[in-house]
Protein backbone atom coordinates (compact mmCIF):
# COMPACT_ATOMS: atom_id res chain seq x y z
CA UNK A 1 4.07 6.67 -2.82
CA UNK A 2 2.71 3.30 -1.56
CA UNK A 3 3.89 -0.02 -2.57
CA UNK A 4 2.25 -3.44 -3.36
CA UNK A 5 3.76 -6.92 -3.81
CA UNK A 6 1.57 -9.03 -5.76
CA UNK A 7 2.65 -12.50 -4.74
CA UNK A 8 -0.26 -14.44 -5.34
CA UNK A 9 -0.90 -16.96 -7.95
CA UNK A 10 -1.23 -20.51 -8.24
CA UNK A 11 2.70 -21.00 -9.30
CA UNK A 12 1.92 -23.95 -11.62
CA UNK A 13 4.99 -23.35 -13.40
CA UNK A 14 6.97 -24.63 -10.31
CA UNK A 15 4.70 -27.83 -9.37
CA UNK A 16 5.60 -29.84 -7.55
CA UNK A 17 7.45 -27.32 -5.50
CA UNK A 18 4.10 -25.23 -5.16
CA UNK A 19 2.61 -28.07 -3.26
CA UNK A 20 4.89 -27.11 -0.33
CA UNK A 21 5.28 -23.44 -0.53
CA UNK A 22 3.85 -20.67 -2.43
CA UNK A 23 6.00 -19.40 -5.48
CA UNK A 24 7.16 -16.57 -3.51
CA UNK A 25 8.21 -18.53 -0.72
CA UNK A 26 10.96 -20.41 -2.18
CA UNK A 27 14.35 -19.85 -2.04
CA UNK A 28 16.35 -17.97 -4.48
CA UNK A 29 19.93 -18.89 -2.80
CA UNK A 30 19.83 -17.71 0.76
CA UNK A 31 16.77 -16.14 1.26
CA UNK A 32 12.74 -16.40 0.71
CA UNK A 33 11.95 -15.00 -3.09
CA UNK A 34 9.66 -12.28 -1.46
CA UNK A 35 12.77 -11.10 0.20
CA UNK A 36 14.01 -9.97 -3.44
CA UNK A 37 10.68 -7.57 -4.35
CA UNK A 38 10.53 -6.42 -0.78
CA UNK A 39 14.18 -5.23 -0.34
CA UNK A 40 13.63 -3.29 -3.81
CA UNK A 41 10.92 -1.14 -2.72
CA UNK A 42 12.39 -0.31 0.82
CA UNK A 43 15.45 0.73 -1.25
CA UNK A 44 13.41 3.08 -2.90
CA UNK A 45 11.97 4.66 0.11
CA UNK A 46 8.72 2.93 0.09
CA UNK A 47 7.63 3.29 3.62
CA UNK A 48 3.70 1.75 3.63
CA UNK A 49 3.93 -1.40 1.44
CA UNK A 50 0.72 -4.15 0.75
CA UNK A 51 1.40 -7.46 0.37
CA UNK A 52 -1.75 -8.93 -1.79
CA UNK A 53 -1.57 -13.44 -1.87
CA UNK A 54 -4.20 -16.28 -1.73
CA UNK A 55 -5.91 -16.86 1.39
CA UNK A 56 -3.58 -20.22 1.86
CA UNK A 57 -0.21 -18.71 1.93
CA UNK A 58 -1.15 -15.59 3.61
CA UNK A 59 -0.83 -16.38 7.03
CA UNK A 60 3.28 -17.65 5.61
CA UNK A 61 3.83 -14.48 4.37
CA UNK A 62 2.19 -13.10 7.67
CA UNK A 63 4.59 -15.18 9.61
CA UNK A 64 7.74 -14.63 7.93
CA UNK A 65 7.25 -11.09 7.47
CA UNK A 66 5.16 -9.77 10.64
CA UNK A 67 4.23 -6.46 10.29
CA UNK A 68 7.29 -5.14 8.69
CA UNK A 69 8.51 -2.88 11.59
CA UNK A 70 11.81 -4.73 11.76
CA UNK A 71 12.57 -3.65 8.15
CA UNK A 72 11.44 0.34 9.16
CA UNK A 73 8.29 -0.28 7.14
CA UNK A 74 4.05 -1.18 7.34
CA UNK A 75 3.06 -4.22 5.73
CA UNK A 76 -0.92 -4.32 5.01
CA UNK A 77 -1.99 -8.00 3.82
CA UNK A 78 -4.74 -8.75 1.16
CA UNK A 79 -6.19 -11.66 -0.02
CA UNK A 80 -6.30 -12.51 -3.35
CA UNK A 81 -9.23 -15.16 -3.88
CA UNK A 82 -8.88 -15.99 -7.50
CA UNK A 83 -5.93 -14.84 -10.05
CA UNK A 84 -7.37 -12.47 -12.59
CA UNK A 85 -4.65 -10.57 -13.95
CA UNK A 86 -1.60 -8.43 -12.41
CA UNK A 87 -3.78 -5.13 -12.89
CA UNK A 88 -6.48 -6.87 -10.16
CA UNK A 89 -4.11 -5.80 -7.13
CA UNK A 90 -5.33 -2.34 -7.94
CA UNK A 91 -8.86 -3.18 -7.63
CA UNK A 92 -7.70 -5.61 -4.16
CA UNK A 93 -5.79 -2.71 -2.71
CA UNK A 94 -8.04 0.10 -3.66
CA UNK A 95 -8.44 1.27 0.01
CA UNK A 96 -4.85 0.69 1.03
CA UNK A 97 -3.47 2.97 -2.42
CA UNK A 98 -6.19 5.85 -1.38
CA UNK A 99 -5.51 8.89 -3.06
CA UNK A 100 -1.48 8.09 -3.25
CA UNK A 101 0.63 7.47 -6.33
CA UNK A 102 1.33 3.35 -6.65
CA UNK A 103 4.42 1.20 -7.60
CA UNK A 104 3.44 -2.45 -8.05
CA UNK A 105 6.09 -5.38 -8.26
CA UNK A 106 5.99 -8.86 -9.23
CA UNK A 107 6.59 -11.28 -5.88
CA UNK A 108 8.95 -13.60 -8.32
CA UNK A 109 11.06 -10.57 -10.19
CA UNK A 110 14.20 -10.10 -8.62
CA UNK A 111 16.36 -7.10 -9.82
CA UNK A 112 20.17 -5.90 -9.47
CA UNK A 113 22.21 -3.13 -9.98
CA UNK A 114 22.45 0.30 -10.02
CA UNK A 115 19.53 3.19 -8.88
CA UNK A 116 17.10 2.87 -11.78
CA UNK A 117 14.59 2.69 -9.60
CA UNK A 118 15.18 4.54 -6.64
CA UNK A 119 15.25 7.52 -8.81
CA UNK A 120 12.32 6.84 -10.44
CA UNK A 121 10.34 6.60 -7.16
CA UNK A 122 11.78 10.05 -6.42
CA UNK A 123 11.05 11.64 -9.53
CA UNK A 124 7.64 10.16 -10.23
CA UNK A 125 4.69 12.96 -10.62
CA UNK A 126 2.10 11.96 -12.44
CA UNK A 127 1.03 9.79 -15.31
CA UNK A 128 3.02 6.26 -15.34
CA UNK A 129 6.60 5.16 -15.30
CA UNK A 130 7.39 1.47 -16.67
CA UNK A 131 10.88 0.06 -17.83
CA UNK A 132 12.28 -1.97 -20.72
CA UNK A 133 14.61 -4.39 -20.92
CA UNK A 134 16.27 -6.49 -23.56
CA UNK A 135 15.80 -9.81 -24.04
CA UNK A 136 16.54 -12.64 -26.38
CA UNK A 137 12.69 -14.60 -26.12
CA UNK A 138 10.33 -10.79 -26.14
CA UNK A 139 7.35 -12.89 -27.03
CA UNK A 140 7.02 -14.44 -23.46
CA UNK A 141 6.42 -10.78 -22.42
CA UNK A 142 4.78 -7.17 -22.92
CA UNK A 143 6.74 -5.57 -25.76
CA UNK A 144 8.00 -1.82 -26.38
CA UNK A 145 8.18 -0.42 -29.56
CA UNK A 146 10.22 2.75 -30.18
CA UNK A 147 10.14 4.76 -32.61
CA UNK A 148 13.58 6.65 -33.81
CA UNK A 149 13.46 8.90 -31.26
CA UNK A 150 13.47 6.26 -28.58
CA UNK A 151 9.55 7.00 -27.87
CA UNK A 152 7.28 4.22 -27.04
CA UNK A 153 4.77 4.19 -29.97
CA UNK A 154 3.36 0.65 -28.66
CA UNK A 155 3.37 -1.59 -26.31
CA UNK A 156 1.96 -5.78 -27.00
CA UNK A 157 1.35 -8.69 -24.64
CA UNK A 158 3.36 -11.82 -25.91
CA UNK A 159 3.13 -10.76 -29.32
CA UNK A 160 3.74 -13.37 -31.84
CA UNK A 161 5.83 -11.28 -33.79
CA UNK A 162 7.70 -8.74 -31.50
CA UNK A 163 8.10 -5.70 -32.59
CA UNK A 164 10.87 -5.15 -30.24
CA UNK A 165 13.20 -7.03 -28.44
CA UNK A 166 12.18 -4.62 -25.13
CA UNK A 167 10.31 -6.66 -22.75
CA UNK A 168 8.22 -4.71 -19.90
CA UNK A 169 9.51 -6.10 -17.02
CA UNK A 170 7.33 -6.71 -13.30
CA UNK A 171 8.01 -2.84 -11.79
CA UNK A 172 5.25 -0.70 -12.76
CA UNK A 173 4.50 2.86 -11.04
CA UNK A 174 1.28 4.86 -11.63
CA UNK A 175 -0.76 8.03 -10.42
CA UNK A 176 -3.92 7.52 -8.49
CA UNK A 177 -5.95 7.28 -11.84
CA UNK A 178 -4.68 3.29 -12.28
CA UNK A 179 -7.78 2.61 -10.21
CA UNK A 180 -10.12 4.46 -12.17
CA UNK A 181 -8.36 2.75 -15.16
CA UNK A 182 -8.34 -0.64 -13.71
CA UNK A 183 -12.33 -0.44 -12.99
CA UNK A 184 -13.17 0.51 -16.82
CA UNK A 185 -10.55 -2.50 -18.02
CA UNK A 186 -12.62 -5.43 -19.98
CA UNK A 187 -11.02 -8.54 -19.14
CA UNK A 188 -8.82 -10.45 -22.41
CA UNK A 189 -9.33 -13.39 -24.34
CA UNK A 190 -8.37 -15.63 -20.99
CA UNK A 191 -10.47 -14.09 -18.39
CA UNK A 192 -7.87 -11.31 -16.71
CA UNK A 193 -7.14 -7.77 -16.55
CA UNK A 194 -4.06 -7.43 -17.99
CA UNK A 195 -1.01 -4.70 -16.87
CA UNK A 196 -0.52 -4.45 -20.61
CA UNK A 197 -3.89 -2.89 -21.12
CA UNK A 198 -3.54 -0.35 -18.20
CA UNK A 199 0.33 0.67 -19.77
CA UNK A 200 -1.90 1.02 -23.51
CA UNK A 201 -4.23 3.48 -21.42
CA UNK A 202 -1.74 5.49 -20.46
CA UNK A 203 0.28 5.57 -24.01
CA UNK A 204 -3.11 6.60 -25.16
CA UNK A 205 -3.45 9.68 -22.82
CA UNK A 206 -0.09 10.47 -23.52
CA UNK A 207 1.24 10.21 -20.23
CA UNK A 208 3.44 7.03 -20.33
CA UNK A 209 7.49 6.87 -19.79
CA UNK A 210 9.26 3.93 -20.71
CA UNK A 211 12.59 3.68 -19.37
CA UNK A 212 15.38 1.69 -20.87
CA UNK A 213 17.02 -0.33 -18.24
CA UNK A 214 21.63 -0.44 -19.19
CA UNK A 215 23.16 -2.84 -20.07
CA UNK A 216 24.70 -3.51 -16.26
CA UNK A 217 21.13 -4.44 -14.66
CA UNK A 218 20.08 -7.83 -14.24
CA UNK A 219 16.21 -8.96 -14.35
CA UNK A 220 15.74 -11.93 -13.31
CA UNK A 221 12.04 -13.87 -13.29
CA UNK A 222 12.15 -16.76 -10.90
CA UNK A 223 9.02 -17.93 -12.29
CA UNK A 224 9.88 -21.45 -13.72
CA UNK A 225 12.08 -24.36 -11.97
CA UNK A 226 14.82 -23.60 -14.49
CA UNK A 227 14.67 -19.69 -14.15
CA UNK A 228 14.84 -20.22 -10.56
CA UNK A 229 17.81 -22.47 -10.38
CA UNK A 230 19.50 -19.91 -12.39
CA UNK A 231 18.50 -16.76 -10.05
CA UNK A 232 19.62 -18.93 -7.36
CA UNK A 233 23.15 -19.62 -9.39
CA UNK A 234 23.29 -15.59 -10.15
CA UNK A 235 22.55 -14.50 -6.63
CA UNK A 236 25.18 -16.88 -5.31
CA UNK A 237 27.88 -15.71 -7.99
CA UNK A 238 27.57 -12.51 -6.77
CA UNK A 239 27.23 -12.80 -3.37
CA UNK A 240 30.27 -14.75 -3.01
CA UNK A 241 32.48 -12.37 -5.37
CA UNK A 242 31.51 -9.24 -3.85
CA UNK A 243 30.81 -9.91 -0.33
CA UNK A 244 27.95 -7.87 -0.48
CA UNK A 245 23.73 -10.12 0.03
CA UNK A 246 21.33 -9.07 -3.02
CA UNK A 247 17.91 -8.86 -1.22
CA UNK A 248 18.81 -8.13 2.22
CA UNK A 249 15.65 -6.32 3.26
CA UNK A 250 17.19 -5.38 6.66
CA UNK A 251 20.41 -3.79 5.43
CA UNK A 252 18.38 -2.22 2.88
CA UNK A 253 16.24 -0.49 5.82
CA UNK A 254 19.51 0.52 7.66
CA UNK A 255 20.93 1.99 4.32
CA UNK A 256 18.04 3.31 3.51
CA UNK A 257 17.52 5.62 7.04
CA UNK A 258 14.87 3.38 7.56
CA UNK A 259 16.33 1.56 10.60
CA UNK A 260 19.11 2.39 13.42
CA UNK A 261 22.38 0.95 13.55
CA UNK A 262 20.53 -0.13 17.24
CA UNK A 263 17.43 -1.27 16.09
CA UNK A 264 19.22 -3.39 13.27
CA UNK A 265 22.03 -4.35 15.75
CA UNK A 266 19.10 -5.95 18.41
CA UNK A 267 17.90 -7.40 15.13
CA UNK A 268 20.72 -9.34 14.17
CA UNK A 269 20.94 -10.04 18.05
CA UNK A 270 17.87 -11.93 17.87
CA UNK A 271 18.46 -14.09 15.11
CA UNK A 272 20.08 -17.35 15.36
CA UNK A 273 23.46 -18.46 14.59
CA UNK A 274 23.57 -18.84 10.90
CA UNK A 275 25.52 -17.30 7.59
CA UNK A 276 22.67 -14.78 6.81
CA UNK A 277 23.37 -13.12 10.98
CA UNK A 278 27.09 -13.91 10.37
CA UNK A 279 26.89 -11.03 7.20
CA UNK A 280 24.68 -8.41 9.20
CA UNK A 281 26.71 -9.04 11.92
CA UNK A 282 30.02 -8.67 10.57
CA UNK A 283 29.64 -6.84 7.21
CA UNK A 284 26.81 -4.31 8.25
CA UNK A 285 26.97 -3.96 11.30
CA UNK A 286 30.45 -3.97 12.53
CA UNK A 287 31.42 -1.92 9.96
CA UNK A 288 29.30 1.21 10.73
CA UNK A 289 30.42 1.07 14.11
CA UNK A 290 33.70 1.11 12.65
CA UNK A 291 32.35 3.63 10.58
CA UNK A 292 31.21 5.76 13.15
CA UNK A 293 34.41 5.71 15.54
């Protein structure tokens, strides 16, 4: 399975922010927002990962990134010349998907807890796998409707009156036929090919999954000034009671098999003196060699 991180976007929602850095480029806490998305999918295994943005901020993402070795992974780049909908990146990355299965994720969704995903991933065959999630404010997303047996029967994009309170949130994984799918899509009422429509294609054919996130994951969309502020407030909450980093993309490769406890060790070698080396250093690193004695 490939992955993509769709981190493109205008990010209008966080002007005047935006005018310095993309979206995904600002900090949630600690860290970049990218770092978030990125250390999700190498936690799932996702070894050859495309990272689609405008043709500004790609040479950022270039820069902070490289070409993902350090984190065990590949990191193709695509440009993404004008937003037209999440379900474009299929069309961008058509070459780098190929004949694979796909997971896409949102550049400013950041998600916590527990192996959802990472089972997912592994048990994916065919067909398409999204997830719902409760929230309080459904209409600002893609909606799930169950019926009594806990089957989707529908799925709306920022319906006016939810039939739910299960909002789809940015993690989608398909079969090779979201390209075909893509290509046929019509764009909506405001000019874009909507990730809603695909997810209706696939309820059509019968072949759609909807997973129910617990009660004990967090989603978080660090989409608006406000929303960020209180990712940033979340992250650092739990960072600083567990002594653990959310969205540690190198610890994630090391944990993951992805890395050596030498290649992440010259890592954390090379970076310099700061709180983010101070926890691979000392809470990663030291402790698998003490580990390993």
């Amino acid at each position: 399975m490939k992955g993509i991180i769709l981190a493109g976007g205008a990010g209008s929602r966080l002007y005047p922010l935006t005018l310095v850095a993309s979206k995904q480029l600002q900090p949630v806490y600690d860290k970049p927002m990218v770092y978030y998305p990125l250390t999700t999918l190498i936690e799932g295994g996702i070894r050859e990962l495309c990272l689609i943005s405008t043709p500004h901020d790609l040479p950022r993402f270039k820069q902070l990134l490289g070409d993902g070795s350090r984190f065990g992974v590949t990191i193709d780049y695509r440009e993404q010349e004008k937003p037209a909908g999440i379900a474009q990146a299929f069309l961008i990355a058509e070459s780098f998907i190929g004949k694979d299965s796909v997971t896409l994720i949102l550049g400013d969704n950041i998600f916590y807890g527990g192996d959802t995903f990472q089972k997912a991933f592994a048990d994916f065959k065919s067909g398409a796998t999204i997830f719902g999630y409760h929230v309080n404010d459904p209409e600002r997303y893609g909606v799930v409707e169950f019926d009594a047996t806990g089957k989707a029967v529908s799925i709306e994009e920022k319906p006016k009156a939810p039939k739910s309170n299960y909002a789809v949130p940015g993690l989608y994984i398909y079969d090779n036929e979201v390209v075909a799918i893509t290509k046929n899509l019509k764009p909506s009422a405001r000019g874009e090919l909507e990730i809603t429509a695909v997810n209706v294609e696939y309820l059509r054919r019968g072949t759609l999954r909807v997973q129910r996130l617990n009660r004990g994951f967090a989603w978080l969309d660090a989409g608006t000034s406000s929303s960020l502020h209180e990712a940033s407030a979340y992250v650092q909450t739990i960072e600083k009671r567990a002594g653990i980093k959310i969205g540690c993309p190198e610890e994630a490769a090391f944990r993951s098999g992805l890395a050596t406890l030498a290649q992440l060790e010259q890592i954390v070698t090379a970076m310099p003196n700061c709180e983010y080396r101070e926890y691979l250093a000392k809470e990663v690193v030291a402790e698998a060699k003490r580990l390993t004695k």
